[in-house]
C-alpha atoms as a PDB file:
ATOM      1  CA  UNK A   1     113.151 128.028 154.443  1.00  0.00           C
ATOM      2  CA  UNK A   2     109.486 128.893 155.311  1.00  0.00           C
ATOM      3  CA  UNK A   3     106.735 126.773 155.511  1.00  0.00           C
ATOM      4  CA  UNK A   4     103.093 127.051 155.186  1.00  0.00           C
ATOM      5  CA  UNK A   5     100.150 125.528 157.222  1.00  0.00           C
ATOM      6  CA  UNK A   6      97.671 124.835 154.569  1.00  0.00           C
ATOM      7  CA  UNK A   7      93.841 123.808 155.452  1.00  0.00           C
ATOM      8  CA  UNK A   8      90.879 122.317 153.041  1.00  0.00           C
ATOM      9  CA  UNK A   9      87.921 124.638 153.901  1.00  0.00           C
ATOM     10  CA  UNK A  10      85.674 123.840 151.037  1.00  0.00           C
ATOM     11  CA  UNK A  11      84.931 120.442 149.795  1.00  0.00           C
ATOM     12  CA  UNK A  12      86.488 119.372 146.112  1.00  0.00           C
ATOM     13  CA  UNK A  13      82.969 118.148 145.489  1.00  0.00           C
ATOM     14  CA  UNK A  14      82.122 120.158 141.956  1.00  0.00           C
ATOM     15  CA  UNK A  15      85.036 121.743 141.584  1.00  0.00           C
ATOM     16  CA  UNK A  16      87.303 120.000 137.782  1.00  0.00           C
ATOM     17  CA  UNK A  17      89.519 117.759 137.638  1.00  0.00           C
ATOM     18  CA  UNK A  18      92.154 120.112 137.653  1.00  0.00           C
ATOM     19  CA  UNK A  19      91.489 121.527 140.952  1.00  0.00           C
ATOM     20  CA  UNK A  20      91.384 118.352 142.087  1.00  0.00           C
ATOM     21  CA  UNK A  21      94.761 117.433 140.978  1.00  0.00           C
ATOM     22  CA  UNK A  22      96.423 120.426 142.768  1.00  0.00           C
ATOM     23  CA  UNK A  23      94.917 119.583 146.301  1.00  0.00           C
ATOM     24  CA  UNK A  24      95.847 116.248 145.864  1.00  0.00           C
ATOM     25  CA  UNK A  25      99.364 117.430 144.852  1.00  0.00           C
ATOM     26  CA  UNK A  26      99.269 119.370 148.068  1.00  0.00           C
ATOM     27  CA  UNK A  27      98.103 116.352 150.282  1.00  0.00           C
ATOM     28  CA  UNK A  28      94.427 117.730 151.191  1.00  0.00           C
ATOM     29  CA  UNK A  29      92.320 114.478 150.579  1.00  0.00           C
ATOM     30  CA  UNK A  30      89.492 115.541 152.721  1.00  0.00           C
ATOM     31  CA  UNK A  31      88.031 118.755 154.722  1.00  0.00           C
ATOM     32  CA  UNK A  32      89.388 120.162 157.780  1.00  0.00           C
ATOM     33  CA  UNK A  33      92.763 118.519 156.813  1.00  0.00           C
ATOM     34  CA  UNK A  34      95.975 120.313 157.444  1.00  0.00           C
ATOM     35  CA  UNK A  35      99.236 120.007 155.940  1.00  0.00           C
ATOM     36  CA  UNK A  36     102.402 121.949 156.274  1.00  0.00           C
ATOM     37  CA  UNK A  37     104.468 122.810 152.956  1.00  0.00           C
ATOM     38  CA  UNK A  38     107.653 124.695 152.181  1.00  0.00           C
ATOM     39  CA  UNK A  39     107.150 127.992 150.871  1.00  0.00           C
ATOM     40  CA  UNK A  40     108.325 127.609 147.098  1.00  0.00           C
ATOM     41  CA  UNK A  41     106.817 129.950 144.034  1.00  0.00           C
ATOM     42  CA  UNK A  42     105.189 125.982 143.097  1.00  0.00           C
ATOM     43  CA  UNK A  43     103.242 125.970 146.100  1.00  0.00           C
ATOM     44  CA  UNK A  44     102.243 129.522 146.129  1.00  0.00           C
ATOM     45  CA  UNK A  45     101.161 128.748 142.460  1.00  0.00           C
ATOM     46  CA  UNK A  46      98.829 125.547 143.475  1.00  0.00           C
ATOM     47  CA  UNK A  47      97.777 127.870 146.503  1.00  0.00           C
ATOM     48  CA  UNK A  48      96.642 130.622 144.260  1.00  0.00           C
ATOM     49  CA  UNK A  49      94.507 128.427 141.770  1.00  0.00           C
ATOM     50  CA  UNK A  50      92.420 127.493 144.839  1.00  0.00           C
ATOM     51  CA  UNK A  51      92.503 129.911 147.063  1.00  0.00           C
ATOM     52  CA  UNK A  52      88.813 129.884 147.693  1.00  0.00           C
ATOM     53  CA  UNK A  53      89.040 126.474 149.093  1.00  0.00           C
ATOM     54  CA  UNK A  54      91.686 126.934 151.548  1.00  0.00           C
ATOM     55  CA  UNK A  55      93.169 129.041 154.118  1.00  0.00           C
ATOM     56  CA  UNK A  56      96.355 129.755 155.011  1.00  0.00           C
ATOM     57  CA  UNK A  57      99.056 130.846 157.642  1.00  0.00           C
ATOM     58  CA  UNK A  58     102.514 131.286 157.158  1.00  0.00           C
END
């Protein structure tokens, strides 16, 4: 299976609660922070809802 390198590039400062809740699902706790996931349709799914506040490479 794939996995994705996922980085914080935007604070969470301001943003809801529920964005919140999906970078903390994903393990991004502060900015700059990198995490590798598997590449599931979940993670896409948390990636898409705030993809302005990360970037990543597969």
């Amino acid at each position: 299976m794939s996995e994705l390198k996922v980085t914080l590039v935007k604070s969470s400062i301001g943003q809801c609660e529920k964005m919140k809740g999906r970078l903390l699902g994903m393990g991004l706790t502060k900015r700059e922070k990198t995490v590798v996931l598997k590449d599931t349709p979940e993670v896409r799914g948390m990636i898409a809802k705030v993809a302005h506040l990360v970037r990543v490479e597969e």
